[in-house]
C-alpha atoms as a PDB file:
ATOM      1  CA  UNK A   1       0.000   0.000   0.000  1.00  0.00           C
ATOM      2  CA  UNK A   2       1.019   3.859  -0.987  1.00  0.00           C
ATOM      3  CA  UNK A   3       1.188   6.410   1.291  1.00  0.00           C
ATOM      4  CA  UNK A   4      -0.763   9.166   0.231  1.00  0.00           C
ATOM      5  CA  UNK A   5       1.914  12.177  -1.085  1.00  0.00           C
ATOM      6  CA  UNK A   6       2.921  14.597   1.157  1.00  0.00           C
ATOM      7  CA  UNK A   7       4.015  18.414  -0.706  1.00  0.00           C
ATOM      8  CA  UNK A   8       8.074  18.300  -0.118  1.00  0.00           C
ATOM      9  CA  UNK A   9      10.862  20.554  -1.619  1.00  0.00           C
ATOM     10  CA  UNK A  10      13.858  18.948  -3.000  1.00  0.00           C
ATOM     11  CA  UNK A  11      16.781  19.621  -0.950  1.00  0.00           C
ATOM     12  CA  UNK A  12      20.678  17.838  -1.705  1.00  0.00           C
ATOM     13  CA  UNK A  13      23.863  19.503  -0.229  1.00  0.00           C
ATOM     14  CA  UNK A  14      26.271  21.776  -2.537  1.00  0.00           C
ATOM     15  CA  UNK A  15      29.209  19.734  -3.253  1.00  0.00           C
ATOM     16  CA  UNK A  16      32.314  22.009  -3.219  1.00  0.00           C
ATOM     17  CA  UNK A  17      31.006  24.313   0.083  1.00  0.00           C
ATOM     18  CA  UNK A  18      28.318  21.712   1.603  1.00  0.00           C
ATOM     19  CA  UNK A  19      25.386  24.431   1.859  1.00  0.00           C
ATOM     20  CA  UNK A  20      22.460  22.786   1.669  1.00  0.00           C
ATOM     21  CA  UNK A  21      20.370  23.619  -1.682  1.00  0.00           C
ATOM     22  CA  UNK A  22      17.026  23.608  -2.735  1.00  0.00           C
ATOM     23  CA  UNK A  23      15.372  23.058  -5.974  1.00  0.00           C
ATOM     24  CA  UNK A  24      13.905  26.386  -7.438  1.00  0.00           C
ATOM     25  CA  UNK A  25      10.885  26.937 -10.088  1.00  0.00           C
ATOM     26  CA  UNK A  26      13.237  28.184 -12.183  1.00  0.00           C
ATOM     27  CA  UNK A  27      15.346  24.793 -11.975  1.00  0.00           C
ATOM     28  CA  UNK A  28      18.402  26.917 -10.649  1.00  0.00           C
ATOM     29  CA  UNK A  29      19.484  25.538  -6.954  1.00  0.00           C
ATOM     30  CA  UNK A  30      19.300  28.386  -4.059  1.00  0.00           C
ATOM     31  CA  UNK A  31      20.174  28.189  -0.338  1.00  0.00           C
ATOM     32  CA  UNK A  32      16.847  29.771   0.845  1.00  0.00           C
ATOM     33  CA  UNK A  33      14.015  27.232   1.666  1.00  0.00           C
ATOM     34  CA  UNK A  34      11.365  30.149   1.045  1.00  0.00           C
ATOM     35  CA  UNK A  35      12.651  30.588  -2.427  1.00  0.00           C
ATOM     36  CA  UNK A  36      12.395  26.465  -3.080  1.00  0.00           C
ATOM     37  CA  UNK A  37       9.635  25.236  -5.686  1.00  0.00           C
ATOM     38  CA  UNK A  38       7.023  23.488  -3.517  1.00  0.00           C
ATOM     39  CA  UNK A  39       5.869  19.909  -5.397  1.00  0.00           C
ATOM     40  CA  UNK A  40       2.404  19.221  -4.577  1.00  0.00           C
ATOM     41  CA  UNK A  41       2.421  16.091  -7.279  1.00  0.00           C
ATOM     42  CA  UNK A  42       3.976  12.943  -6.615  1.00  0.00           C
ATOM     43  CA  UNK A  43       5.277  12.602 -10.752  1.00  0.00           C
ATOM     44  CA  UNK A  44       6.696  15.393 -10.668  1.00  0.00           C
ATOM     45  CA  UNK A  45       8.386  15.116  -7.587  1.00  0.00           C
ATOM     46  CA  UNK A  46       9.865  11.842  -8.480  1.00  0.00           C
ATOM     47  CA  UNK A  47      11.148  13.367 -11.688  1.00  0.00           C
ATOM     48  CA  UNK A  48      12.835  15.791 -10.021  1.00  0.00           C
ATOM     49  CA  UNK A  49      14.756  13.935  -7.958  1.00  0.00           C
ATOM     50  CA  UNK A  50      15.727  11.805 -10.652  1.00  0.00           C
ATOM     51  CA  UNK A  51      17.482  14.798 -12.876  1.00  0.00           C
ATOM     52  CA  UNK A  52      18.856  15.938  -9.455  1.00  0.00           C
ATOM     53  CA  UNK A  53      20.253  12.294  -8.646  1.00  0.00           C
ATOM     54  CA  UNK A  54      21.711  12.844 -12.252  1.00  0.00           C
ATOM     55  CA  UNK A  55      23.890  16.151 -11.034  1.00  0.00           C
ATOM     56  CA  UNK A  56      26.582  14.258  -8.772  1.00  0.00           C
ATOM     57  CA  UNK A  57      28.940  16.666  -9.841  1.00  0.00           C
ATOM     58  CA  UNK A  58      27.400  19.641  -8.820  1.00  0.00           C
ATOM     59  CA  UNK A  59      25.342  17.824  -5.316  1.00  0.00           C
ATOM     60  CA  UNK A  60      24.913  15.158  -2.863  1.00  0.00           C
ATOM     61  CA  UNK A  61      22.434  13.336  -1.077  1.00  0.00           C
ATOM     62  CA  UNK A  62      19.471  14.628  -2.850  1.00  0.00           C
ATOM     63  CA  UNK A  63      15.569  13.802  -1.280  1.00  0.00           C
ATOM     64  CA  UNK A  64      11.853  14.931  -0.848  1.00  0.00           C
ATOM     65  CA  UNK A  65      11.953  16.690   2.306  1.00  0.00           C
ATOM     66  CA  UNK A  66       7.943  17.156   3.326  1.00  0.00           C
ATOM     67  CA  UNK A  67       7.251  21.256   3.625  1.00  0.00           C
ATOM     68  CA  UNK A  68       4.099  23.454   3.801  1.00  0.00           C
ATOM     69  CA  UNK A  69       3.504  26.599   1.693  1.00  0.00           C
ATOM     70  CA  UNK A  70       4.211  29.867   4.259  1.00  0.00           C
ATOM     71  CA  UNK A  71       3.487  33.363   3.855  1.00  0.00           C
ATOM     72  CA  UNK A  72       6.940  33.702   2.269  1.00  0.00           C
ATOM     73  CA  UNK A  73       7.453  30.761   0.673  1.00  0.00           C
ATOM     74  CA  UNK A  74       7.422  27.108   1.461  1.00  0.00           C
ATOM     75  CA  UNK A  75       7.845  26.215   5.222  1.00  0.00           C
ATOM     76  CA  UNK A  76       9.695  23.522   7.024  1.00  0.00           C
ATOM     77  CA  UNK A  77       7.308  20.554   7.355  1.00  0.00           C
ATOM     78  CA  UNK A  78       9.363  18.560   9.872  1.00  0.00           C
ATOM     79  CA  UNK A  79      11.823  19.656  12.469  1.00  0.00           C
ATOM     80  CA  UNK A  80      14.917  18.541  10.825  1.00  0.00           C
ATOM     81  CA  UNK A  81      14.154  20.890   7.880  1.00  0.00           C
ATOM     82  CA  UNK A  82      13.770  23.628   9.820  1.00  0.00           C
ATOM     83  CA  UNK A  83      17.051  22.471  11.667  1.00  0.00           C
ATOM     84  CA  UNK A  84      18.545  22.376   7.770  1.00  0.00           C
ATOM     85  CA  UNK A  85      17.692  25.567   7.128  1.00  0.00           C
ATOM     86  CA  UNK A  86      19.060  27.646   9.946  1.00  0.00           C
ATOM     87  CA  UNK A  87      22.579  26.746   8.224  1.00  0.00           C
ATOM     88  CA  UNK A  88      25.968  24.903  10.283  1.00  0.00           C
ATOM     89  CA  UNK A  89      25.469  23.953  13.811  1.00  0.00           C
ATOM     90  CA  UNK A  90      28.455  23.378  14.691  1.00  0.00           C
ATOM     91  CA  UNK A  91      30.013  27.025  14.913  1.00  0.00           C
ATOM     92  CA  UNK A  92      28.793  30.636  13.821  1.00  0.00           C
ATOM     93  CA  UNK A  93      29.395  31.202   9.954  1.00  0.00           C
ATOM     94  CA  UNK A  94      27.073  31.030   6.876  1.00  0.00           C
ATOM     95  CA  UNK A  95      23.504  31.735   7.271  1.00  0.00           C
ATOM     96  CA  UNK A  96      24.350  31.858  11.334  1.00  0.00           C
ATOM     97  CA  UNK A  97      27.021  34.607  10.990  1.00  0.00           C
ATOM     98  CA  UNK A  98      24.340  37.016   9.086  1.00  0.00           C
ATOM     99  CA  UNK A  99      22.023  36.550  12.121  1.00  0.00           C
END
């Protein structure tokens, strides 16, 4: 049995710096989850990943991570995204060091 499909973004990590990256309507990558395409069908979803699994030279470790559209764009839809997006953990730099 199929789970029903939950809207995601498509998310990978950079490859050279490690930022992660998010699919954008325009098919460019950005780092900014609010500026991420939001798929709300599971086709093209699963298309996207595959042409993104396709790009190992550009990014790693590419999935459907679930998100909800936001007033600015879509919105974490699970903790760990959220986590994702506030940048490096591990010291201040990056998206932390603009904060």
């Amino acid at each position: 049995m199929s789970r029903e499909f939950t809207p995601s973004v498509l998310t990978a990590n950079d490859l050279l710096d490690g930022d992660v990256i998010y699919l954008a309507p325009s098919g460019l990558w950005v780092r900014d989850l609010a500026q991420a395409y939001l798929f709300t069908d599971a086709r093209n979803a699963a298309e996207a990943l595959d042409m993104a699994e396709g790009q190992q030279d550009r990014l790693v470790g590419a999935y459907l991570a679930p998100a909800q559209p936001g007033p600015d764009g879509p919105a974490p839809g699970h903790f760990r995204e959220a986590f994702r997006a506030q940048g490096p953990s591990n010291y201040a730099h990056g998206k932390q060091a603009e904060a």
